[in-house]
Structures are given as structure tokens and as C-alpha cells.
PDB file of N, CA and C in Angstrom:
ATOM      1  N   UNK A   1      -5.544 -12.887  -6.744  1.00  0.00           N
ATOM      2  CA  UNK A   1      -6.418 -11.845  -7.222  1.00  0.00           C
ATOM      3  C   UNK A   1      -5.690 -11.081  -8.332  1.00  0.00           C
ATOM      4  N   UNK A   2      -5.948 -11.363  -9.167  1.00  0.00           N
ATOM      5  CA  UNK A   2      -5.699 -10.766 -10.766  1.00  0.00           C
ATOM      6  C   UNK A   2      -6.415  -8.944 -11.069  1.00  0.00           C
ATOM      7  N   UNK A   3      -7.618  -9.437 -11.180  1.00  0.00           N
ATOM      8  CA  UNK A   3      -7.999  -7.609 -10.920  1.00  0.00           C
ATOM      9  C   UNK A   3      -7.221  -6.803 -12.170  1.00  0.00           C
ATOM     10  N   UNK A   4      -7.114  -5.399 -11.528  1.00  0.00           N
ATOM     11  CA  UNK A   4      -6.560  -4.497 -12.394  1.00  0.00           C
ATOM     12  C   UNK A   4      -5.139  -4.189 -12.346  1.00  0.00           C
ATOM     13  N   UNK A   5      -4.433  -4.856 -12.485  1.00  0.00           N
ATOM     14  CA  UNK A   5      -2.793  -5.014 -13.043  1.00  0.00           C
ATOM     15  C   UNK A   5      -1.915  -3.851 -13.208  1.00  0.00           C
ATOM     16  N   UNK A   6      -1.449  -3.150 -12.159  1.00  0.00           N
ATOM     17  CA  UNK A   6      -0.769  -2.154 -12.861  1.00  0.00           C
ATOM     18  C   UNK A   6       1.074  -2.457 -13.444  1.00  0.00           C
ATOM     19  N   UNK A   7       1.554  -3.527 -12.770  1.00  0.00           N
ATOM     20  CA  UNK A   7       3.071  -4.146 -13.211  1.00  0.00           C
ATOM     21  C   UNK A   7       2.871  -4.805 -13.947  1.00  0.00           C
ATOM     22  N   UNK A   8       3.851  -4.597 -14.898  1.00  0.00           N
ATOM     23  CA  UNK A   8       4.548  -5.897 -15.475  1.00  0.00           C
ATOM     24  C   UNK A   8       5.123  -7.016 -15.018  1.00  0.00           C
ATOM     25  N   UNK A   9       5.690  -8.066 -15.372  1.00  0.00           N
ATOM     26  CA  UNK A   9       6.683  -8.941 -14.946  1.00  0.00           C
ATOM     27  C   UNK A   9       7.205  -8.661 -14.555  1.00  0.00           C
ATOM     28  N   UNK A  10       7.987  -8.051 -15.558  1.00  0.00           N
ATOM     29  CA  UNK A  10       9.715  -7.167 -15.563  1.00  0.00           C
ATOM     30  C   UNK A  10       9.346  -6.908 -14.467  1.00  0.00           C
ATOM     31  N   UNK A  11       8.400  -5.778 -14.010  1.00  0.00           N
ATOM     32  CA  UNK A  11       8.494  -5.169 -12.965  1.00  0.00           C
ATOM     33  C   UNK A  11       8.265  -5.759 -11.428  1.00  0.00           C
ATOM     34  N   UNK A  12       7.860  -6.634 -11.823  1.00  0.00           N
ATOM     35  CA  UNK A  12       7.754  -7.723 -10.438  1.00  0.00           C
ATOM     36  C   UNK A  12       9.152  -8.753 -10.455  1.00  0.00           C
ATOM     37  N   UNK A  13       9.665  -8.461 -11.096  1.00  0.00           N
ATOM     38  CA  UNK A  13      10.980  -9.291 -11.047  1.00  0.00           C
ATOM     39  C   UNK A  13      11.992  -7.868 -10.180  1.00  0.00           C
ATOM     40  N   UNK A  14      12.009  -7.082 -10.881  1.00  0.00           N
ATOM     41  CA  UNK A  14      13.030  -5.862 -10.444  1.00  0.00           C
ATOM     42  C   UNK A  14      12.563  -5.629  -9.001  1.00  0.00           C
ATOM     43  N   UNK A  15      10.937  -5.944  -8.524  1.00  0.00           N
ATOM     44  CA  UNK A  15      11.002  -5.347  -7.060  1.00  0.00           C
ATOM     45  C   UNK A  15      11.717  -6.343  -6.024  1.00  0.00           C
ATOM     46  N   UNK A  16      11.393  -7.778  -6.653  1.00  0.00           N
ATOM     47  CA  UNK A  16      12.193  -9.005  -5.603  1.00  0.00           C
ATOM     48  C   UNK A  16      13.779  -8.514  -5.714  1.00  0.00           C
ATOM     49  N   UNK A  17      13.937  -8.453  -6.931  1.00  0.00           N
ATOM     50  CA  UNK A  17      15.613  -8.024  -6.830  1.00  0.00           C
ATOM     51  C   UNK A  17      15.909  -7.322  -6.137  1.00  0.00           C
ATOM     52  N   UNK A  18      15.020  -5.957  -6.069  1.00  0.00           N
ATOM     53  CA  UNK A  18      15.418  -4.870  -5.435  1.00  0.00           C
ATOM     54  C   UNK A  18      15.438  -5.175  -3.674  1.00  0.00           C
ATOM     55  N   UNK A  19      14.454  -5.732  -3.630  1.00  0.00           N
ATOM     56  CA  UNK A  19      14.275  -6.084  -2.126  1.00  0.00           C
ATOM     57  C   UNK A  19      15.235  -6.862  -1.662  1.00  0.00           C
ATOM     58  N   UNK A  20      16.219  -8.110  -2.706  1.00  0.00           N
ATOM     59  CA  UNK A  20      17.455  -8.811  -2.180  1.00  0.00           C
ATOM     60  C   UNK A  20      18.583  -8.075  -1.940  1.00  0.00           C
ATOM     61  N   UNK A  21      18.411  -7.073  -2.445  1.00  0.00           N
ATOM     62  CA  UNK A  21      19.531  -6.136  -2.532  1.00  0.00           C
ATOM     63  C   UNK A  21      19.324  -5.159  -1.378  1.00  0.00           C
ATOM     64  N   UNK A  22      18.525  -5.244  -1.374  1.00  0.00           N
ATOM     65  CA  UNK A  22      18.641  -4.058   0.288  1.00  0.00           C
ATOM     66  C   UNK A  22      18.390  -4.837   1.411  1.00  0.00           C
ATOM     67  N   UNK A  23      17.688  -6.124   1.364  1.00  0.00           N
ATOM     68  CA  UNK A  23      18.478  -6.578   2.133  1.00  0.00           C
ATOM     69  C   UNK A  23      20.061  -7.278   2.542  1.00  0.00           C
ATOM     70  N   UNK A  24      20.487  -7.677   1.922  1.00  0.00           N
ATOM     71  CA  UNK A  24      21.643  -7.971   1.294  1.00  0.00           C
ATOM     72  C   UNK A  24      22.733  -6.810   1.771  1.00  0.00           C
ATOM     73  N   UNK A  25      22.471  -5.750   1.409  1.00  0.00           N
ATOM     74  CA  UNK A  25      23.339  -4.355   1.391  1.00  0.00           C
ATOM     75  C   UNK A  25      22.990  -3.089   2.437  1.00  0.00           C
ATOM     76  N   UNK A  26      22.966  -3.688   3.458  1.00  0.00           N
ATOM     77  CA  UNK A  26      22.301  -2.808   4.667  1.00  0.00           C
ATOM     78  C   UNK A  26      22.648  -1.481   4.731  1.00  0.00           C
ATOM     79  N   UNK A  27      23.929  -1.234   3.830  1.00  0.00           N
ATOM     80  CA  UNK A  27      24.346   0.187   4.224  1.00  0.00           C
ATOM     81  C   UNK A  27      23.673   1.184   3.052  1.00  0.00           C
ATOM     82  N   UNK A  28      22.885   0.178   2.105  1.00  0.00           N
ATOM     83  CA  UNK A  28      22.300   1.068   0.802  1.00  0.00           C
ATOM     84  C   UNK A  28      21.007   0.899   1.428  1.00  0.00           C
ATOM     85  N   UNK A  29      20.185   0.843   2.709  1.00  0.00           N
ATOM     86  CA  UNK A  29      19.131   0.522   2.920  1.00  0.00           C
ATOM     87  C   UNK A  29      18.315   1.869   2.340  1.00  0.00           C
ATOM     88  N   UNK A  30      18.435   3.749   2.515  1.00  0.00           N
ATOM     89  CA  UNK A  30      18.245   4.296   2.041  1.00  0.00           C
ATOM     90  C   UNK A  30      17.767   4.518   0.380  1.00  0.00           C
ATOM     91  N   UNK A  31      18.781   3.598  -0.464  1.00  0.00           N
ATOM     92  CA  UNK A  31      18.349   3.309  -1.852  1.00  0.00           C
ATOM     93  C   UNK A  31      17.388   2.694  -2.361  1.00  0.00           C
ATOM     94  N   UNK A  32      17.061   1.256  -1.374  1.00  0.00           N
ATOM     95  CA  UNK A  32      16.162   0.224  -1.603  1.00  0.00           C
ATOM     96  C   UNK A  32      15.198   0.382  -0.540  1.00  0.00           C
ATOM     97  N   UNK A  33      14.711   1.111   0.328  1.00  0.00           N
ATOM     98  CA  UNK A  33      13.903   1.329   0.749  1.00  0.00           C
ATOM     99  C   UNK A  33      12.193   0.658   0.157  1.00  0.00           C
ATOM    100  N   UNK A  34      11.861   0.267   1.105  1.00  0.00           N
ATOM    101  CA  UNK A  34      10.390  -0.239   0.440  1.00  0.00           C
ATOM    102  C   UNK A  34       9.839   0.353  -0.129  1.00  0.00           C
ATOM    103  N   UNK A  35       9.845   1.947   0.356  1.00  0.00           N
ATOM    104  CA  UNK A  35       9.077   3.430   0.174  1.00  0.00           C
ATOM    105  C   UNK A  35       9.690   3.973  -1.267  1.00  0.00           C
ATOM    106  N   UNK A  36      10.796   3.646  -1.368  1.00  0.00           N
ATOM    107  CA  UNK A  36      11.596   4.006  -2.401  1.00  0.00           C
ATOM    108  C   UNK A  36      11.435   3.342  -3.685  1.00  0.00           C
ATOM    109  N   UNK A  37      10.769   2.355  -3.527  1.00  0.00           N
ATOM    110  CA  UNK A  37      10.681   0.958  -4.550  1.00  0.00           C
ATOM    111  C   UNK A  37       9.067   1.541  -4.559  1.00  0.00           C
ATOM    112  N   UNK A  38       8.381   1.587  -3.930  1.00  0.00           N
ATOM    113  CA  UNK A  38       7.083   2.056  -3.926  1.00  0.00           C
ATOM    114  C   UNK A  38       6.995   2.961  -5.314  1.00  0.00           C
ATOM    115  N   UNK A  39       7.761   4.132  -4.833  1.00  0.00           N
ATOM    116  CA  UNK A  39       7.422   5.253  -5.580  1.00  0.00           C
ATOM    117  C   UNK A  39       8.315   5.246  -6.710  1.00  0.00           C
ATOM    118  N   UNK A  40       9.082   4.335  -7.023  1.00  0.00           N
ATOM    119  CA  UNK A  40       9.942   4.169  -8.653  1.00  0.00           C
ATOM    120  C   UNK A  40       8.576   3.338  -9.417  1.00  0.00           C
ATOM    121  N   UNK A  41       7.714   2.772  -9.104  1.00  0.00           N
ATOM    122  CA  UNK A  41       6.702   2.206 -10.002  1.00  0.00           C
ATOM    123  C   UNK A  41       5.364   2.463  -9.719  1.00  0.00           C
ATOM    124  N   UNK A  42       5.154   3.917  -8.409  1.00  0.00           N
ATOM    125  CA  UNK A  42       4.091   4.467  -8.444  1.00  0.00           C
ATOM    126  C   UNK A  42       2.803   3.339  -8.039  1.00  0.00           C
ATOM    127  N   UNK A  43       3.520   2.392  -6.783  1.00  0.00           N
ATOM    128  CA  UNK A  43       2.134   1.301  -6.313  1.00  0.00           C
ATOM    129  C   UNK A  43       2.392   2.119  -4.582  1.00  0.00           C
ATOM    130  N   UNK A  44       1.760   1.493  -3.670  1.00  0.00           N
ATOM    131  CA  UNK A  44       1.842   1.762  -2.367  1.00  0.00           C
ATOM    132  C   UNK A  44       2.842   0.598  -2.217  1.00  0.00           C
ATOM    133  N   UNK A  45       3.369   0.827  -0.583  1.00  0.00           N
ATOM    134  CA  UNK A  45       4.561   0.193  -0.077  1.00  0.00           C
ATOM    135  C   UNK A  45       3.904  -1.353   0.635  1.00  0.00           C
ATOM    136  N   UNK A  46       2.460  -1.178   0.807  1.00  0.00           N
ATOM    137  CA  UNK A  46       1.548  -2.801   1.103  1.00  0.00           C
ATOM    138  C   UNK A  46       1.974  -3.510  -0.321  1.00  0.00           C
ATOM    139  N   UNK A  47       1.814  -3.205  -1.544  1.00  0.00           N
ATOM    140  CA  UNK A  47       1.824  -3.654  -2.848  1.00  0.00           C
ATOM    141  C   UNK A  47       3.061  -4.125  -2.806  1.00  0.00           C
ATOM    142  N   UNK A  48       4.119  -3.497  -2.326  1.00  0.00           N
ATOM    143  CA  UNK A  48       5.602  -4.242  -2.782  1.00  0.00           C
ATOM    144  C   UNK A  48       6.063  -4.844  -1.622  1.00  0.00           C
ATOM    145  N   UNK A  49       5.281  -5.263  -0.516  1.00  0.00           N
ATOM    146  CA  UNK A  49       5.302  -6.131   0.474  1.00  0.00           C
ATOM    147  C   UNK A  49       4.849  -7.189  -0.048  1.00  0.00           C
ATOM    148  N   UNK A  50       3.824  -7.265  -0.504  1.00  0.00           N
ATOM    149  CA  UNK A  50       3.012  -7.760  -1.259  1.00  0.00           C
ATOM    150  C   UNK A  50       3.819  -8.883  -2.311  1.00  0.00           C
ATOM    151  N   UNK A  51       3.941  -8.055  -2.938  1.00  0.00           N
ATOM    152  CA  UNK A  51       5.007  -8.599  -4.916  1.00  0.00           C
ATOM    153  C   UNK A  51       5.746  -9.633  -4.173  1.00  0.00           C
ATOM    154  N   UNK A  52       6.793  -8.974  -2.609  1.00  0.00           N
ATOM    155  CA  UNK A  52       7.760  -9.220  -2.498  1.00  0.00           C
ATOM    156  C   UNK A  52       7.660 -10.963  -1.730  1.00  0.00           C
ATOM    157  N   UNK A  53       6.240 -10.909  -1.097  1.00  0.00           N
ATOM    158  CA  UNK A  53       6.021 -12.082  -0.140  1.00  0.00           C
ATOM    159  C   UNK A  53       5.014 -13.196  -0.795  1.00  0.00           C
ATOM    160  N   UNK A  54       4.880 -12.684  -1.996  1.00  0.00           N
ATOM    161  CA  UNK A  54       4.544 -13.729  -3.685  1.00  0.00           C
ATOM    162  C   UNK A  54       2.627 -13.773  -3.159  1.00  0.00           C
ATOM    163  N   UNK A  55       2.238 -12.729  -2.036  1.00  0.00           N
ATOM    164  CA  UNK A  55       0.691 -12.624  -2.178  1.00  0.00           C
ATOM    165  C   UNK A  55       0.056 -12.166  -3.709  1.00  0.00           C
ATOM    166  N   UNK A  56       0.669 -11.079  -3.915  1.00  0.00           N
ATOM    167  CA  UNK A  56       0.134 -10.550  -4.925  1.00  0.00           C
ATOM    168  C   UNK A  56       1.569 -10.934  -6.566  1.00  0.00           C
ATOM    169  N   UNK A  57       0.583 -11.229  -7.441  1.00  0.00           N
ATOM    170  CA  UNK A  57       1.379 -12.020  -8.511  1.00  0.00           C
ATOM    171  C   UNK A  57       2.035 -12.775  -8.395  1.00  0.00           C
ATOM    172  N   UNK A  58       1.679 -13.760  -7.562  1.00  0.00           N
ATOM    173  CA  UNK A  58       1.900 -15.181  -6.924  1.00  0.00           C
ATOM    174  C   UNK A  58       2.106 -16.260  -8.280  1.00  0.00           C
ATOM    175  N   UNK A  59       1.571 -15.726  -9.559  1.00  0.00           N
ATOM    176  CA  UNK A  59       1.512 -16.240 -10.805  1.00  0.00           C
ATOM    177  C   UNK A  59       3.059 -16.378 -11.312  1.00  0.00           C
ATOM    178  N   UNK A  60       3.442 -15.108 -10.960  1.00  0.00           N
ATOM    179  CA  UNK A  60       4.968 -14.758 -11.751  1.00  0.00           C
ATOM    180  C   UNK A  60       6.172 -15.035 -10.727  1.00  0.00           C
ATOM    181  N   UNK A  61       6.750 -16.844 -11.104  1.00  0.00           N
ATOM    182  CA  UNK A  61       7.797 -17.255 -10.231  1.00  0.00           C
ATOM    183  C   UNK A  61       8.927 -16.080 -10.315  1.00  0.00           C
ATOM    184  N   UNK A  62       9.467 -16.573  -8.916  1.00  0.00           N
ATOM    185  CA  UNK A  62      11.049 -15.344  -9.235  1.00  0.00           C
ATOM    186  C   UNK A  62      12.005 -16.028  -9.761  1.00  0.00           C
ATOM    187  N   UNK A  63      12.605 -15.213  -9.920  1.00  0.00           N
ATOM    188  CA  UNK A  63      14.030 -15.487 -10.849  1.00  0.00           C
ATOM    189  C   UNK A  63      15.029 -14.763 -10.109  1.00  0.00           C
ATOM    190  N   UNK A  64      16.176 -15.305 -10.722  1.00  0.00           N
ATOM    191  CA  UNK A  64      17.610 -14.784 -10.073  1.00  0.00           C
ATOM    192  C   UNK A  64      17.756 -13.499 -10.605  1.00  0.00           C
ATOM    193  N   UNK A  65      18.128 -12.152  -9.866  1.00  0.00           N
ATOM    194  CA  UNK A  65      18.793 -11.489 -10.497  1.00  0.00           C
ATOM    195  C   UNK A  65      19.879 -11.251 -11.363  1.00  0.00           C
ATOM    196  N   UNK A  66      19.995 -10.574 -12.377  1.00  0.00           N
ATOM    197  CA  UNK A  66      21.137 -10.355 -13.366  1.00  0.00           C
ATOM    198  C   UNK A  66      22.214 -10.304 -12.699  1.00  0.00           C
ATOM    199  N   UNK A  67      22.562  -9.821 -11.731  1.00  0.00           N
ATOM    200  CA  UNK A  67      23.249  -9.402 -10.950  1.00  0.00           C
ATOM    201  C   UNK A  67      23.820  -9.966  -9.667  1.00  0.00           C
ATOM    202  N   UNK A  68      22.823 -10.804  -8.920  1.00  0.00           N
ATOM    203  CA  UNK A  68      22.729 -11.303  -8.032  1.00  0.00           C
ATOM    204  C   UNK A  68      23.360 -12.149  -7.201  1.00  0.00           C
ATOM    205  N   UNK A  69      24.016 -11.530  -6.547  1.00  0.00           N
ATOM    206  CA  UNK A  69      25.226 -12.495  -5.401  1.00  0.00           C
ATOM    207  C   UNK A  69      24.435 -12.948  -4.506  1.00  0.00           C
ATOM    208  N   UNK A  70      23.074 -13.007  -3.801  1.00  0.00           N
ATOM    209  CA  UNK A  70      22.267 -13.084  -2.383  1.00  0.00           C
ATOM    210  C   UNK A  70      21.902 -13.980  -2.993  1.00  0.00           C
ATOM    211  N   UNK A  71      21.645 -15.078  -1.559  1.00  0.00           N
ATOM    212  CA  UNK A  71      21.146 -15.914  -1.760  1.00  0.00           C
ATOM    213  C   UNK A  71      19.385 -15.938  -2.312  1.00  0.00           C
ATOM    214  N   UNK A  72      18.773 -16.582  -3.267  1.00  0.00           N
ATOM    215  CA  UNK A  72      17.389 -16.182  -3.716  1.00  0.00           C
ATOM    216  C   UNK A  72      16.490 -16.744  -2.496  1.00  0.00           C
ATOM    217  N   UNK A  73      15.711 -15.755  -2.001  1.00  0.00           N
ATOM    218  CA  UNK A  73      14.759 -16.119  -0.803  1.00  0.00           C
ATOM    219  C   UNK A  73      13.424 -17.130  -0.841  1.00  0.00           C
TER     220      UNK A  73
END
């Protein structure tokens, strides 16, 4: 479901990252919070469940983070 789009790529790339990273980094769970990722791009926390479990923008494969030591899920 395509619809009305409020992310970018970019920005659907940064929430998978973000989500490897908190999981990944249990003691930063506070930083990466779902709720926290929610409200840095202003969607609800279903939406970046969502991004994160490839329901929604299922279009836009993931990629490795820049950064990224975790294994890609």
C-alpha cells in the first residue's frame, strides 16, 4: 500500500538501521527506542514496526548500515 507517503528512503533506511542498533546495543535501548524513532520522523510507533518488518515500503530493499557491525536481519 503506497497511499500517502510521508518517508523517504533515506528515511526508511535510517529506521532499519536504527532498529539494528538497538537491538544490537541493549544498553542504548533508551536511545533507539521504537517510540523514540517514532517521534525523530513524526510517524506512529505501528509505522516503524511496520518500515521495520518490510510491511510497509516493502518496495525499498534494506541495505547495510554505514556503520554497521550487526548482523543485517
Amino acid at each position: 500500500m503506497k497511499g500517502n507517503r510521508k518517508l523517504t528512503e533515506e528515511q526508511v533506511h535510517e529506521i532499519r538501521c536504527l532498529n539494528r542498533r538497538r537491538i544490537h546495543y541493549r544498553g542504548l535501548a533508551d536511545m533507539y527506542s521504537l517510540d523514540n524513532i517514532a517521534n525523530k520522523y513524526g510517524i506512529g510507533r505501528t509505522t516503524v514496526i511496520n518500515v521495520i518488518d518490510g510491511i510497509s515500503y516493502a518496495e525499498i530493499p534494506d541495505q547495510w548500515c554505514e556503520d554497521d557491525q550487526t548482523e543485517k536481519s
